[in-house]
PDB file of N, CA and C in Angstrom:
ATOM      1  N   UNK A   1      94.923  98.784 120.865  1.00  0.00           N
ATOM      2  CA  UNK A   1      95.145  99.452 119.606  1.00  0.00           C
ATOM      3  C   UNK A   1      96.506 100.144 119.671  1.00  0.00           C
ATOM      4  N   UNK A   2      97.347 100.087 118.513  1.00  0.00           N
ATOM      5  CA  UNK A   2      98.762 100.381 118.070  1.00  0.00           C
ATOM      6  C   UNK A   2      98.574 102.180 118.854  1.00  0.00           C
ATOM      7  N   UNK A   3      99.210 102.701 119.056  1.00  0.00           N
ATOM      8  CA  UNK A   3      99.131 104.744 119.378  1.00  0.00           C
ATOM      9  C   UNK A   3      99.472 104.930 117.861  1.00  0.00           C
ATOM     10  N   UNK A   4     100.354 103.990 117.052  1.00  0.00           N
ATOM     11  CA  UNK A   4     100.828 105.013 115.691  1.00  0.00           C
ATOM     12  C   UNK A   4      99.448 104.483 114.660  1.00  0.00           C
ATOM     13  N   UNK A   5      98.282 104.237 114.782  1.00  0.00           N
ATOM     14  CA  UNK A   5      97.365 103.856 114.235  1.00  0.00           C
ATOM     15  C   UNK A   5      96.051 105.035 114.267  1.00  0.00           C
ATOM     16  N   UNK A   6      96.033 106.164 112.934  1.00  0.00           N
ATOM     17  CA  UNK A   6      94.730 106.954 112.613  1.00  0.00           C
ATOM     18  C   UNK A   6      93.851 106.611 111.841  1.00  0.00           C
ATOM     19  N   UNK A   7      92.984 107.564 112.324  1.00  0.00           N
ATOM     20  CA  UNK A   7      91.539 107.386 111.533  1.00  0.00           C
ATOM     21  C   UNK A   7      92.189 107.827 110.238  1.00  0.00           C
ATOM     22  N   UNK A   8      92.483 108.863 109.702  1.00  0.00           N
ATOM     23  CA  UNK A   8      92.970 109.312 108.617  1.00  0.00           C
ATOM     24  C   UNK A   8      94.390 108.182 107.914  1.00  0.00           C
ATOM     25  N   UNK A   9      95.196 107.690 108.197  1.00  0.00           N
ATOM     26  CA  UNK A   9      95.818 106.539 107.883  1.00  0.00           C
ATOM     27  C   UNK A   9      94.732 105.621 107.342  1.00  0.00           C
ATOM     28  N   UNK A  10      93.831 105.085 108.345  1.00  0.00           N
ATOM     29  CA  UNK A  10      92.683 104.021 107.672  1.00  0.00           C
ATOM     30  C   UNK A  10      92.052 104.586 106.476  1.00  0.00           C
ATOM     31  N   UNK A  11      91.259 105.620 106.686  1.00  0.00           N
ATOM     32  CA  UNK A  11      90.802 106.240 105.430  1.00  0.00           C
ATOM     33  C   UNK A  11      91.353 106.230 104.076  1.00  0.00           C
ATOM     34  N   UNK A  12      92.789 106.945 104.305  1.00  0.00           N
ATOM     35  CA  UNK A  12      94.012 107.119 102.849  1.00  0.00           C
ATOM     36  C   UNK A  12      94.384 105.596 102.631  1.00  0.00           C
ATOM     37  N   UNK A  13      94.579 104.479 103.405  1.00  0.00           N
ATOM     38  CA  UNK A  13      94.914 103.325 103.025  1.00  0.00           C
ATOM     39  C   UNK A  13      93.677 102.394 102.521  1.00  0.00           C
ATOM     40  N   UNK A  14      92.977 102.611 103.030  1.00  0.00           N
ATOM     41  CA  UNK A  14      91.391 101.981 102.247  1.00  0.00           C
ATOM     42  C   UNK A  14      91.386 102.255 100.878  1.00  0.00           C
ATOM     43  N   UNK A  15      91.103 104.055 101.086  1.00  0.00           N
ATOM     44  CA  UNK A  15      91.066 104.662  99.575  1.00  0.00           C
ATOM     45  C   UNK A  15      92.305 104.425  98.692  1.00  0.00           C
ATOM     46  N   UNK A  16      93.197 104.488  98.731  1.00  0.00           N
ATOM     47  CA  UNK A  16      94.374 104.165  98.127  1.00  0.00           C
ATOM     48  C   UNK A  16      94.368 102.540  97.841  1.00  0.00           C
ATOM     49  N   UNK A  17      94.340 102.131  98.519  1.00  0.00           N
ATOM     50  CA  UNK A  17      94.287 100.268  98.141  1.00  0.00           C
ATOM     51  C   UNK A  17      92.516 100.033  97.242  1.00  0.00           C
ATOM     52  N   UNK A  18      91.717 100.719  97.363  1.00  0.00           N
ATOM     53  CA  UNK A  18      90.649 100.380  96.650  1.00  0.00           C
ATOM     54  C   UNK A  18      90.834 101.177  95.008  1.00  0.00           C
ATOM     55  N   UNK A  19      91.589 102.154  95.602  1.00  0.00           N
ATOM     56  CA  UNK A  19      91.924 102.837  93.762  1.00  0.00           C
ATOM     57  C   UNK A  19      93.228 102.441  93.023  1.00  0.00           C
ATOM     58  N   UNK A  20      93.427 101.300  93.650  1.00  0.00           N
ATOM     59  CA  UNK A  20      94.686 100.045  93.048  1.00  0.00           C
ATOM     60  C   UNK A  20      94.384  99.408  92.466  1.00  0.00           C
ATOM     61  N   UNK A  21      92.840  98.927  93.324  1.00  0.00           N
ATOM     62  CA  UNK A  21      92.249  97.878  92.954  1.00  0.00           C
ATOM     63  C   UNK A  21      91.149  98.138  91.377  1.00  0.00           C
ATOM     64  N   UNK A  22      90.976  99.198  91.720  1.00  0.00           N
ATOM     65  CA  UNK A  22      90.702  99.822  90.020  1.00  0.00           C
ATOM     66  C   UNK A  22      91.387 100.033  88.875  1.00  0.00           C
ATOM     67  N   UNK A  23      92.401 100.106  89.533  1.00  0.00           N
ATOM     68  CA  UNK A  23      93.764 100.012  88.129  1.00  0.00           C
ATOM     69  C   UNK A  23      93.738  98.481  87.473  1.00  0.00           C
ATOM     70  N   UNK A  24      93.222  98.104  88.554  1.00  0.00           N
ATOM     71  CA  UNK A  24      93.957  96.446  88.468  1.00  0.00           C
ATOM     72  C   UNK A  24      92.698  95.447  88.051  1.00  0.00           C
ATOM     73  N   UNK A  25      91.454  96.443  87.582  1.00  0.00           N
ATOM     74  CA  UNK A  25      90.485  95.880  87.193  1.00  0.00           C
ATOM     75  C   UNK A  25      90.579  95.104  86.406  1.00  0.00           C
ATOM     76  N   UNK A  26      91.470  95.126  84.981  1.00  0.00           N
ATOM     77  CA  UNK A  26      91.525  94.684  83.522  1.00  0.00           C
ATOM     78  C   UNK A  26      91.612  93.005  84.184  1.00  0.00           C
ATOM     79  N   UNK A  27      92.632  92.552  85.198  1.00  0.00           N
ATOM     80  CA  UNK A  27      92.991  91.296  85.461  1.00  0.00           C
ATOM     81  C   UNK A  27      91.885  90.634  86.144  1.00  0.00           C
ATOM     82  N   UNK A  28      90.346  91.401  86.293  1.00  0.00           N
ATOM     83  CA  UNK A  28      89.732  90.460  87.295  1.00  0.00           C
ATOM     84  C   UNK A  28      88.672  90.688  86.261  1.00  0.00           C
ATOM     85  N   UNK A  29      87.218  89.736  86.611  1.00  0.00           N
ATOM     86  CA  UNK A  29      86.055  89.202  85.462  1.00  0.00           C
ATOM     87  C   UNK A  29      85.183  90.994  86.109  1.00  0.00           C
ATOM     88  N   UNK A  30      85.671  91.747  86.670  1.00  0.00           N
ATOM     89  CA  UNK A  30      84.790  92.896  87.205  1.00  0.00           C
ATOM     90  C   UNK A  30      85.267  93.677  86.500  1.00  0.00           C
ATOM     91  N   UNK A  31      83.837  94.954  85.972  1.00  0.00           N
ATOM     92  CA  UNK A  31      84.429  96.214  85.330  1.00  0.00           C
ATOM     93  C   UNK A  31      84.838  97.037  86.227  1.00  0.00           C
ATOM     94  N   UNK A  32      85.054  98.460  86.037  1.00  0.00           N
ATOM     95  CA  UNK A  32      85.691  99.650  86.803  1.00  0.00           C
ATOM     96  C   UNK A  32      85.129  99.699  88.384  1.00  0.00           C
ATOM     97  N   UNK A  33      83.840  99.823  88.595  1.00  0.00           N
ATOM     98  CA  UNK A  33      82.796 100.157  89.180  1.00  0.00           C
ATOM     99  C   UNK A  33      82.723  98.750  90.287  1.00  0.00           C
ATOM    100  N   UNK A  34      82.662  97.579  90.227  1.00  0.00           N
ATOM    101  CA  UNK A  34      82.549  96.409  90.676  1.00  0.00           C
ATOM    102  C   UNK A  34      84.029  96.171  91.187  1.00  0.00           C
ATOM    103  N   UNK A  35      84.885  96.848  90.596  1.00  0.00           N
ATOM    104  CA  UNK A  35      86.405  96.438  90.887  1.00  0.00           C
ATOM    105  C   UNK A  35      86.499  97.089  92.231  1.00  0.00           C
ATOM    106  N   UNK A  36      86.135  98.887  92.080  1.00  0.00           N
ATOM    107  CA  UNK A  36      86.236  99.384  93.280  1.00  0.00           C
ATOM    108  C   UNK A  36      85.448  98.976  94.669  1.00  0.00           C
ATOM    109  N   UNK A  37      84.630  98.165  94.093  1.00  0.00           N
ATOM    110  CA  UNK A  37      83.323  98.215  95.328  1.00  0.00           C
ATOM    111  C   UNK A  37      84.047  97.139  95.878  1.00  0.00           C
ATOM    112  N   UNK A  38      84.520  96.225  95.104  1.00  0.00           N
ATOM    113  CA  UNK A  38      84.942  94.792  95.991  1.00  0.00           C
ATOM    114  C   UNK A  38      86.182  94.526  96.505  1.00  0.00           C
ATOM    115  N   UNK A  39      87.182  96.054  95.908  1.00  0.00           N
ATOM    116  CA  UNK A  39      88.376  96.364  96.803  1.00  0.00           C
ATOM    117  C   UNK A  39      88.084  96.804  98.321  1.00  0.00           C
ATOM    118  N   UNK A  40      87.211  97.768  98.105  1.00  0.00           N
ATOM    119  CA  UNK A  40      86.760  98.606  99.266  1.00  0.00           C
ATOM    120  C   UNK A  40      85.882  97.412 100.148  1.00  0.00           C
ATOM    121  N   UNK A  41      85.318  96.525  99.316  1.00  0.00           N
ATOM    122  CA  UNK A  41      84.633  95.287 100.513  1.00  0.00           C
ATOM    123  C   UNK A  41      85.785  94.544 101.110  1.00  0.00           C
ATOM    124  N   UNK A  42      86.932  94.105 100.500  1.00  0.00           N
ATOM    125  CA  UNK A  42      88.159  93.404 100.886  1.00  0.00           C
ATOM    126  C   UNK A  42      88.742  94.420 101.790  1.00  0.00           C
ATOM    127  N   UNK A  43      89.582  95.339 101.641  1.00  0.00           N
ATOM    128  CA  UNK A  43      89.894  96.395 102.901  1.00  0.00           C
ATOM    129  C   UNK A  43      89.198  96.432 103.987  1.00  0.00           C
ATOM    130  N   UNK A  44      87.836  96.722 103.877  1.00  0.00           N
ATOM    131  CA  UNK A  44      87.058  97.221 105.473  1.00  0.00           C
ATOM    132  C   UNK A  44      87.115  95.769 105.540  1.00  0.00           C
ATOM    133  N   UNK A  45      87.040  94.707 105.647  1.00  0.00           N
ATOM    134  CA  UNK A  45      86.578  92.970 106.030  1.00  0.00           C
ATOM    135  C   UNK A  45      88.435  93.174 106.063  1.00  0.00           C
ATOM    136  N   UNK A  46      88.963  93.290 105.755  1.00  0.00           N
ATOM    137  CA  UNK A  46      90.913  93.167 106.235  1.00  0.00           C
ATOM    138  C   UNK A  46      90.432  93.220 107.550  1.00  0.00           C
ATOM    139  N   UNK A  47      90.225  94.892 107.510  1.00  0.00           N
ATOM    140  CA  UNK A  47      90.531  95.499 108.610  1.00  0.00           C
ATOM    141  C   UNK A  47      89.951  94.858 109.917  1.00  0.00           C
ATOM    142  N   UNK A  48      88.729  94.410 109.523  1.00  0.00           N
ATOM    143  CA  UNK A  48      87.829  93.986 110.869  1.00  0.00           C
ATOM    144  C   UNK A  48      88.240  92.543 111.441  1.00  0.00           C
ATOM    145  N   UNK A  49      88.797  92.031 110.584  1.00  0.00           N
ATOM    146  CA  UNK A  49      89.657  90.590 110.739  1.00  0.00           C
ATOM    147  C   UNK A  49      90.510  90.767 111.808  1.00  0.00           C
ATOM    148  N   UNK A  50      91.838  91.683 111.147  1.00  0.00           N
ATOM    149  CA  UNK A  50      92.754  91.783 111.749  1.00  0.00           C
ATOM    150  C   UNK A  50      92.405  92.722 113.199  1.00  0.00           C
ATOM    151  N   UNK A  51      90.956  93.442 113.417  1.00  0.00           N
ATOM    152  CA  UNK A  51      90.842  93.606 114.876  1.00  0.00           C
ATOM    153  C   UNK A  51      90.473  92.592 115.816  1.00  0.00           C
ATOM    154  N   UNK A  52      89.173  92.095 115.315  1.00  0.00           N
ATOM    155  CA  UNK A  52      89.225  90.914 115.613  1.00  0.00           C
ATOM    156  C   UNK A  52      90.026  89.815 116.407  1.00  0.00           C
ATOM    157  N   UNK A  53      90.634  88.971 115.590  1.00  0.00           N
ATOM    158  CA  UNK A  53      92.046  88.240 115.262  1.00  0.00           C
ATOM    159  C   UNK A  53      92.382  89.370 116.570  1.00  0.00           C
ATOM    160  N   UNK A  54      92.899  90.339 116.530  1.00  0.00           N
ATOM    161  CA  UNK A  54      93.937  90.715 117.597  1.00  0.00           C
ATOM    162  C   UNK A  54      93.066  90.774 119.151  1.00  0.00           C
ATOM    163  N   UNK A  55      91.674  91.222 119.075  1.00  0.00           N
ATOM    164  CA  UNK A  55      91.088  91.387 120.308  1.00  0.00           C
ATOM    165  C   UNK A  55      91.596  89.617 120.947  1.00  0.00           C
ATOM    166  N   UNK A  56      90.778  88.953 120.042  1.00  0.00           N
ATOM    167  CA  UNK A  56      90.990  87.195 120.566  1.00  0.00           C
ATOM    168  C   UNK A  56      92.076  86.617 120.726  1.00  0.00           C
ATOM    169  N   UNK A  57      93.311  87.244 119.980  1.00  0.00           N
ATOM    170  CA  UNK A  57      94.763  86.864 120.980  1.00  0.00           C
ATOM    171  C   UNK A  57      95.327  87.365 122.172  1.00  0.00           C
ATOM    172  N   UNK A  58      94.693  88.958 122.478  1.00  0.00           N
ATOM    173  CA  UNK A  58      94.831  89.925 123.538  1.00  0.00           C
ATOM    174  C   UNK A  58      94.082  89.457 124.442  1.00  0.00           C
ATOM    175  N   UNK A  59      92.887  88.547 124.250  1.00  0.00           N
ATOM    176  CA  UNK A  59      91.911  88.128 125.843  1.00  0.00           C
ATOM    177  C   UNK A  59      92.531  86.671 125.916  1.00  0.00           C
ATOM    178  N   UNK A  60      93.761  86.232 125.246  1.00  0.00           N
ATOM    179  CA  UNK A  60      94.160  84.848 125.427  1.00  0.00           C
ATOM    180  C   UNK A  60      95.452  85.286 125.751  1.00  0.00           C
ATOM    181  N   UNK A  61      96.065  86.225 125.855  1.00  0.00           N
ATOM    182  CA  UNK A  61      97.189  86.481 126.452  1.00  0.00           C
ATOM    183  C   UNK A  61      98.598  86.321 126.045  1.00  0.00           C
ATOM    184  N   UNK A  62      97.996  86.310 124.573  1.00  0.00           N
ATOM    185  CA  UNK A  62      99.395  85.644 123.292  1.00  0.00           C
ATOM    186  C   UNK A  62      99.137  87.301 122.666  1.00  0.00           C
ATOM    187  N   UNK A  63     100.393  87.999 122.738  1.00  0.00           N
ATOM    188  CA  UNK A  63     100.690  89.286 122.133  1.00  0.00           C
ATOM    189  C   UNK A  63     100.719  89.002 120.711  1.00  0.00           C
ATOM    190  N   UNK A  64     102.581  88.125 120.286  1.00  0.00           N
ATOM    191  CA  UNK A  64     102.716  87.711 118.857  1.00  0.00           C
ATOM    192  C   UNK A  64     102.962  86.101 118.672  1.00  0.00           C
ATOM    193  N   UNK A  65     102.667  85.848 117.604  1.00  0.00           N
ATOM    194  CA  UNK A  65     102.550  84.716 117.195  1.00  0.00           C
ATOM    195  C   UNK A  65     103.644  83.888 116.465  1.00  0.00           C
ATOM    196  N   UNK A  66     104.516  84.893 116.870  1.00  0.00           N
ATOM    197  CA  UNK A  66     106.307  84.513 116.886  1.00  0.00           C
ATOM    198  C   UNK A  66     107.280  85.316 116.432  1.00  0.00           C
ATOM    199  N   UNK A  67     108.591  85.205 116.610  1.00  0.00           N
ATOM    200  CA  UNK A  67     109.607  86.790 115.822  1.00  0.00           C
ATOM    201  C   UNK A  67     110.198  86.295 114.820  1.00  0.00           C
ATOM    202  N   UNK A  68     109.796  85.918 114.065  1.00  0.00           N
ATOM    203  CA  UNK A  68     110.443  85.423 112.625  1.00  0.00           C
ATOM    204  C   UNK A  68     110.302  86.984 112.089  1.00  0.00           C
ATOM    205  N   UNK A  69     109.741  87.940 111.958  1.00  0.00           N
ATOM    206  CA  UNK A  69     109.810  89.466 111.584  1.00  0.00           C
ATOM    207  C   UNK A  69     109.890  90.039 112.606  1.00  0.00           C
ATOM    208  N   UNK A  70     111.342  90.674 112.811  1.00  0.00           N
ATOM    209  CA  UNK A  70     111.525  91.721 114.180  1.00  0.00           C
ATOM    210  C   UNK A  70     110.684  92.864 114.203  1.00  0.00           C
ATOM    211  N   UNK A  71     109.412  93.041 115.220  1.00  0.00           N
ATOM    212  CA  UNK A  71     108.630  93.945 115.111  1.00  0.00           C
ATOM    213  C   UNK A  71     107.657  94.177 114.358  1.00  0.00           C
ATOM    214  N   UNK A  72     107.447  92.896 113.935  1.00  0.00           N
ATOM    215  CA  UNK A  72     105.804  92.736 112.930  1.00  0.00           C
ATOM    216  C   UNK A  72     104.859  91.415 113.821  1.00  0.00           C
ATOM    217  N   UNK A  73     105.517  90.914 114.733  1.00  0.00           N
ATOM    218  CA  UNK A  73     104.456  90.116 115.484  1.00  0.00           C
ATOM    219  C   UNK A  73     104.879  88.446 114.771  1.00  0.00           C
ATOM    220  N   UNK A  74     104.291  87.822 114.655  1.00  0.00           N
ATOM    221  CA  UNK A  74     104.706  86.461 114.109  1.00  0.00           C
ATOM    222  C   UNK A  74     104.107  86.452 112.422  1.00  0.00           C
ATOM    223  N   UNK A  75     104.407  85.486 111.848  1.00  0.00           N
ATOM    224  CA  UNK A  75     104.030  84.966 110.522  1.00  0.00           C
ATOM    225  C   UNK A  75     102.336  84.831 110.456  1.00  0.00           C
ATOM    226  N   UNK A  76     101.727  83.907 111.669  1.00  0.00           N
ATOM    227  CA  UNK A  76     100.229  84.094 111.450  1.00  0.00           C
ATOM    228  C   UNK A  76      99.876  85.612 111.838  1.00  0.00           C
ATOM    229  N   UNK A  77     100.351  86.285 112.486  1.00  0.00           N
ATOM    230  CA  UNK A  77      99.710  87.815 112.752  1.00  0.00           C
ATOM    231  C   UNK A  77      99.221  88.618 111.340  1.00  0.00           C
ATOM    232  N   UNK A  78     100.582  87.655 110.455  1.00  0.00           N
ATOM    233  CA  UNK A  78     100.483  88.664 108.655  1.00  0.00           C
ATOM    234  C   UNK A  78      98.890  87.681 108.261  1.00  0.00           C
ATOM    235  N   UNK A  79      98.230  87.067 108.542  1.00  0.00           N
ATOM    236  CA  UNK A  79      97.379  86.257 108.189  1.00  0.00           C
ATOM    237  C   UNK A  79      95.703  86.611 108.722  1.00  0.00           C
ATOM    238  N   UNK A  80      95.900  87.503 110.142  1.00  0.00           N
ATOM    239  CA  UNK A  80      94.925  88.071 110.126  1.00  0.00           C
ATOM    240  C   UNK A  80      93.900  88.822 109.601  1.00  0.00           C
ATOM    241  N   UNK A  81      94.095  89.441 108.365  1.00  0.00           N
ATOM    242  CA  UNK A  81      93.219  90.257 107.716  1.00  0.00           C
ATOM    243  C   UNK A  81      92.525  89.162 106.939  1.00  0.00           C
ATOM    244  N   UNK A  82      93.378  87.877 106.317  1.00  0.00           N
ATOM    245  CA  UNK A  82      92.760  87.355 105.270  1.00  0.00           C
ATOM    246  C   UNK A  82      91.461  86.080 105.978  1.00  0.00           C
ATOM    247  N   UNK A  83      91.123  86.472 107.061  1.00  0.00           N
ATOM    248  CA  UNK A  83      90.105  85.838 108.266  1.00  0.00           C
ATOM    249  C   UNK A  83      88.914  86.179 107.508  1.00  0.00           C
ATOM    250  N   UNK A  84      88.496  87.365 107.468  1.00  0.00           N
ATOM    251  CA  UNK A  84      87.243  87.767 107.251  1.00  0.00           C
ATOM    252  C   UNK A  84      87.307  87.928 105.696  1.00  0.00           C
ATOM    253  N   UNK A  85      88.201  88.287 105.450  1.00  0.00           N
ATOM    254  CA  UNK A  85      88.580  88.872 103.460  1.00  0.00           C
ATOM    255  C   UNK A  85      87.962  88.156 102.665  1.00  0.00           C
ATOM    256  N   UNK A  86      88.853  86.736 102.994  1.00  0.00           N
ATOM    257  CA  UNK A  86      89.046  85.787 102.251  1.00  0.00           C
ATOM    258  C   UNK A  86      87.617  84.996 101.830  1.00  0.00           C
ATOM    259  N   UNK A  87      87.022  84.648 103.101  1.00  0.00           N
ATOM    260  CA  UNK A  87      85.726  83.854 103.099  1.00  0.00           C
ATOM    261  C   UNK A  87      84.612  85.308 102.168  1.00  0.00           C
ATOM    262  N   UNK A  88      84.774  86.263 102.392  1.00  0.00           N
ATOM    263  CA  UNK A  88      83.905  87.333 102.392  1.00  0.00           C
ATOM    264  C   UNK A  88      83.621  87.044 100.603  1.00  0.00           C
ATOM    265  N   UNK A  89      85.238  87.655 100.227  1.00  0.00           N
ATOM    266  CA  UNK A  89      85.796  87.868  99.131  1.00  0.00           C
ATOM    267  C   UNK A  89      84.843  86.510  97.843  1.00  0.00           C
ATOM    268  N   UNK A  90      85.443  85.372  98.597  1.00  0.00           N
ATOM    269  CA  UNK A  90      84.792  83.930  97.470  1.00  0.00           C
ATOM    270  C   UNK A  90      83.126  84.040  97.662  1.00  0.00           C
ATOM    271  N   UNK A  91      82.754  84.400  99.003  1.00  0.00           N
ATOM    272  CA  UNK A  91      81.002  83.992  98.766  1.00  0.00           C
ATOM    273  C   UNK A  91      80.196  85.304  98.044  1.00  0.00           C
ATOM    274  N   UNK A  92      81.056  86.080  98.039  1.00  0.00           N
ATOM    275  CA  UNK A  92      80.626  87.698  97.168  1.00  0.00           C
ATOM    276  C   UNK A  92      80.614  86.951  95.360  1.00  0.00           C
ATOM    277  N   UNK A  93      81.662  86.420  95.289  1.00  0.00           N
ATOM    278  CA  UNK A  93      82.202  86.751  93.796  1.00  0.00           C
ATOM    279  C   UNK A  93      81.432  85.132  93.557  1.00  0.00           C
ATOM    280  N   UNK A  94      81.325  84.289  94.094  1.00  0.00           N
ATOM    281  CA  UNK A  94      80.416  83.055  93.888  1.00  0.00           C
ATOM    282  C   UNK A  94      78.745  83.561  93.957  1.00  0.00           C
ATOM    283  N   UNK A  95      78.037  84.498  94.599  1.00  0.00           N
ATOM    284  CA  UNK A  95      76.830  84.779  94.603  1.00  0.00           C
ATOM    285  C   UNK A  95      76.687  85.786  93.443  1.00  0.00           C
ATOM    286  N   UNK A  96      77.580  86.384  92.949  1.00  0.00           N
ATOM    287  CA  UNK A  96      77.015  87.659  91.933  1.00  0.00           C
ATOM    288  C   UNK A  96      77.925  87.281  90.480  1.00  0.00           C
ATOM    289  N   UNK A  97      79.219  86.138  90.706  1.00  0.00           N
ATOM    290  CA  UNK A  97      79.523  85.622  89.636  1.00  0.00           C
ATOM    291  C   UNK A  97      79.459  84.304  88.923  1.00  0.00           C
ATOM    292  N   UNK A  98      78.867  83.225  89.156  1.00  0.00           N
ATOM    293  CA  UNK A  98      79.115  82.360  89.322  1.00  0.00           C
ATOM    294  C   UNK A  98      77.969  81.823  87.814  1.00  0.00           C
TER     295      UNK A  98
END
């Protein structure tokens, strides 16, 4: 785990990206209430991806996944969150919208 990485950072960036995601309700088939819940389901499933994703490159002995971004790790590293998100995200909105 990063040292510049808090509990309070996670918290304010969850909450903050899930009350984006309420602004940003009008553009999705969800009202106010459904908007926030399924921001806040996309964030925590980011997050657990991208630990994830990093534990299983750290016990394989691959740090980054290339320096095309000086000091962000490689191009698939930016791809880790959308591991768990993504799949999470379609079988949520296919079971309760569909």
């Amino acid at each position: 785990m990063s040292p510049s990485k808090t509990v309070e950072g996670f918290f304010w960036g969850v909450l903050s990206a899930s009350l984006l995601g309420v602004m940003l309700h009008w553009m999705t088939p969800f009202n106010t209430w459904q908007a926030f819940l399924m921001s806040l389901l996309i964030c925590l499933m980011g997050f657990l991806g991208g630990l994830v994703m990093s534990a299983m490159k750290r016990s394989m002995g691959v740090k980054d996944w290339g320096n095309m971004i000086s000091g962000h790790g490689g191009i698939l590293d930016r791809m880790d969150s959308l591991c768990f998100s993504a799949p999470i995200f379609f079988h949520v909105v296919r079971y309760f919208w569909a």
